[in-house]
Protein backbone atom coordinates (compact mmCIF):
# COMPACT_ATOMS: atom_id res chain seq x y z
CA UNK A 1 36.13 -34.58 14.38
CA UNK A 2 32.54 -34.99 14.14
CA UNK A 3 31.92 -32.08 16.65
CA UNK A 4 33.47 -29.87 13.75
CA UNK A 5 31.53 -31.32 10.96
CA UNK A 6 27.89 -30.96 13.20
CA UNK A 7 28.70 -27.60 13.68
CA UNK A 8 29.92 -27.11 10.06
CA UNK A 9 26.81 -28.60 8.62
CA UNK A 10 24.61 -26.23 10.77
CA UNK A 11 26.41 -23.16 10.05
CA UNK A 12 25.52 -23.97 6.45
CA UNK A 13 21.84 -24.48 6.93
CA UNK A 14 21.80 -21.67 8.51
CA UNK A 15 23.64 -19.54 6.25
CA UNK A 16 21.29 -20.97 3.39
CA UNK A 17 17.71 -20.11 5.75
CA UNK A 18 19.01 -16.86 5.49
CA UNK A 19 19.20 -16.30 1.78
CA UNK A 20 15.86 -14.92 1.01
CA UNK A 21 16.00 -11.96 -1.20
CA UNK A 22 14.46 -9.10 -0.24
CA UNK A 23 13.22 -8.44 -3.75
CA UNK A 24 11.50 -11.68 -3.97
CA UNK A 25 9.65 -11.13 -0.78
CA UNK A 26 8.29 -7.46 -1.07
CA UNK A 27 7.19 -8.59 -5.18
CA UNK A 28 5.35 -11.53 -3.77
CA UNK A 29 3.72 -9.25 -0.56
CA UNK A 30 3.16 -6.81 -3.52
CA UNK A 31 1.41 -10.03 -5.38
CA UNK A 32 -0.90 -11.36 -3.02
CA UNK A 33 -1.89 -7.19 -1.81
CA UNK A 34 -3.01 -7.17 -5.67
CA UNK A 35 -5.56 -10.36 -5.33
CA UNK A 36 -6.73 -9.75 -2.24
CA UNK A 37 -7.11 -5.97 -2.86
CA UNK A 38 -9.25 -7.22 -5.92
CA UNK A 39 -11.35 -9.90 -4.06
CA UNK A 40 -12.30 -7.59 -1.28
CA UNK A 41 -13.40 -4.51 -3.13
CA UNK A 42 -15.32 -6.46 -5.51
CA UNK A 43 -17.16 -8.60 -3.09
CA UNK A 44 -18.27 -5.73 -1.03
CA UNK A 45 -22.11 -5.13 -1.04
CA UNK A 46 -23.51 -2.43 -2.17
CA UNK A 47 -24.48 -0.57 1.04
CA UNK A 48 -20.99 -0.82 1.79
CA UNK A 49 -19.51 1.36 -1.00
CA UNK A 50 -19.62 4.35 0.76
CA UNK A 51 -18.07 3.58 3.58
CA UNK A 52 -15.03 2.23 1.69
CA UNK A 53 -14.63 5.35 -0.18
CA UNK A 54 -14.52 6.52 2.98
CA UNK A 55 -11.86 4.29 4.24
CA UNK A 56 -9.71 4.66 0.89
CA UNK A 57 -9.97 8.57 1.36
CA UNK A 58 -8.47 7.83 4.61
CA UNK A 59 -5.30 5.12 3.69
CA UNK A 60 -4.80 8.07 0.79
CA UNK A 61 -4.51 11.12 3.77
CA UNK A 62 -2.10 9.02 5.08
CA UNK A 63 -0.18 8.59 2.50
CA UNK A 64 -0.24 12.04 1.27
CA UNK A 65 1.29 12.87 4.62
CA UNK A 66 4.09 10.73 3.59
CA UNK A 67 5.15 11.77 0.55
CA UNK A 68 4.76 15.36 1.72
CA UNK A 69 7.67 14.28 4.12
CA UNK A 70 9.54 12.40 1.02
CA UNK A 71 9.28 15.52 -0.73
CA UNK A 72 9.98 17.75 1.73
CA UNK A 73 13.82 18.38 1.30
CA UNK A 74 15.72 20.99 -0.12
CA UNK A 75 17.92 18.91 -2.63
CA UNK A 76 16.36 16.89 -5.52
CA UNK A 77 17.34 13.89 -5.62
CA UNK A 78 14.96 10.36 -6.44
CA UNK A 79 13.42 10.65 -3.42
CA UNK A 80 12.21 13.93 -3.52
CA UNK A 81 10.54 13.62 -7.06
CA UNK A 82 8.76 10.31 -6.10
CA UNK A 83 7.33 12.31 -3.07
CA UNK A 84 6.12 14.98 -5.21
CA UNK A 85 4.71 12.55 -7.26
CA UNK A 86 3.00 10.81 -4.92
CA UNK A 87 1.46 14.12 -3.65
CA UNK A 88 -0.09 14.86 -6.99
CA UNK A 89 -1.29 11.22 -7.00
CA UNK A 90 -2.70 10.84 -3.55
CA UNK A 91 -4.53 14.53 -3.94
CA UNK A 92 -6.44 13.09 -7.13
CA UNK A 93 -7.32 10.21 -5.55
CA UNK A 94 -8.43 12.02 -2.49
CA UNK A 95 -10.54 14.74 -3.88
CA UNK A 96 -11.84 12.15 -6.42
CA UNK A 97 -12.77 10.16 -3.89
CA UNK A 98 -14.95 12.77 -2.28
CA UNK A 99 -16.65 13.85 -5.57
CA UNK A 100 -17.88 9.87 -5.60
CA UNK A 101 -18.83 9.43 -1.94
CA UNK A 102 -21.03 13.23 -2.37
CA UNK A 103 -22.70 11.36 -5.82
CA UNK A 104 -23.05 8.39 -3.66
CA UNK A 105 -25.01 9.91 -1.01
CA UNK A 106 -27.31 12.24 -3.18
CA UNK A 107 -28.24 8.82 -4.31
CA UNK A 108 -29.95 8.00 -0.83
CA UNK A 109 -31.82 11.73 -0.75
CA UNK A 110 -35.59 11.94 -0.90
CA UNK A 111 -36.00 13.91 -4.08
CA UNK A 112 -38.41 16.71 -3.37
């Protein structure tokens, strides 16, 4: 008899480990991405500014590449308007992102 409650009583805790919503967990990744995002681009030294624009022009190729794919199909459904979207978004970002780092670097040129 106390076989079947041991067993009974870890089939519950395990059953209640389990119950973590997935909500909950992306929202709080989402969270902590936010103040770490925010503490390391605005503790980054100022020789180091173009480099990240360089890096964020980068992560943005990427994901331009991605919502190309999400926007890729023939029917139009949720999917395929986020992708679009996210094309239009990730293109300003990207080409604004190169008009900055160019400004950036004519900064550092010798005027004649």
């Amino acid at each position: 008899m106390s076989d079947t409650l041991m067993s009974d009583a870890v089939g519950h805790a395990a059953q209640a480990s389990q119950v973590a919503d997935p909500f909950v967990m992306s929202f709080s990744v989402f969270i902590l991405a936010i103040f770490i995002g925010y503490h390391v681009v605005w503790n980054v030294t100022p020789a180091l500014h173009t480099p990240l624009m360089s890096v964020t022009n980068a992560i943005s190729s990427i994901v331009i590449v991605g919502a190309i794919i999400a926007g890729g199909p023939l029917e139009m459904n949720l999917a395929t308007v986020l992708g679009l979207i996210a094309v239009g978004l990730a293109s300003v970002n990207i080409f604004g992102g190169f008009m900055v780092t160019q400004r950036m670097l004519a900064m550092f040129k010798k005027r004649s």
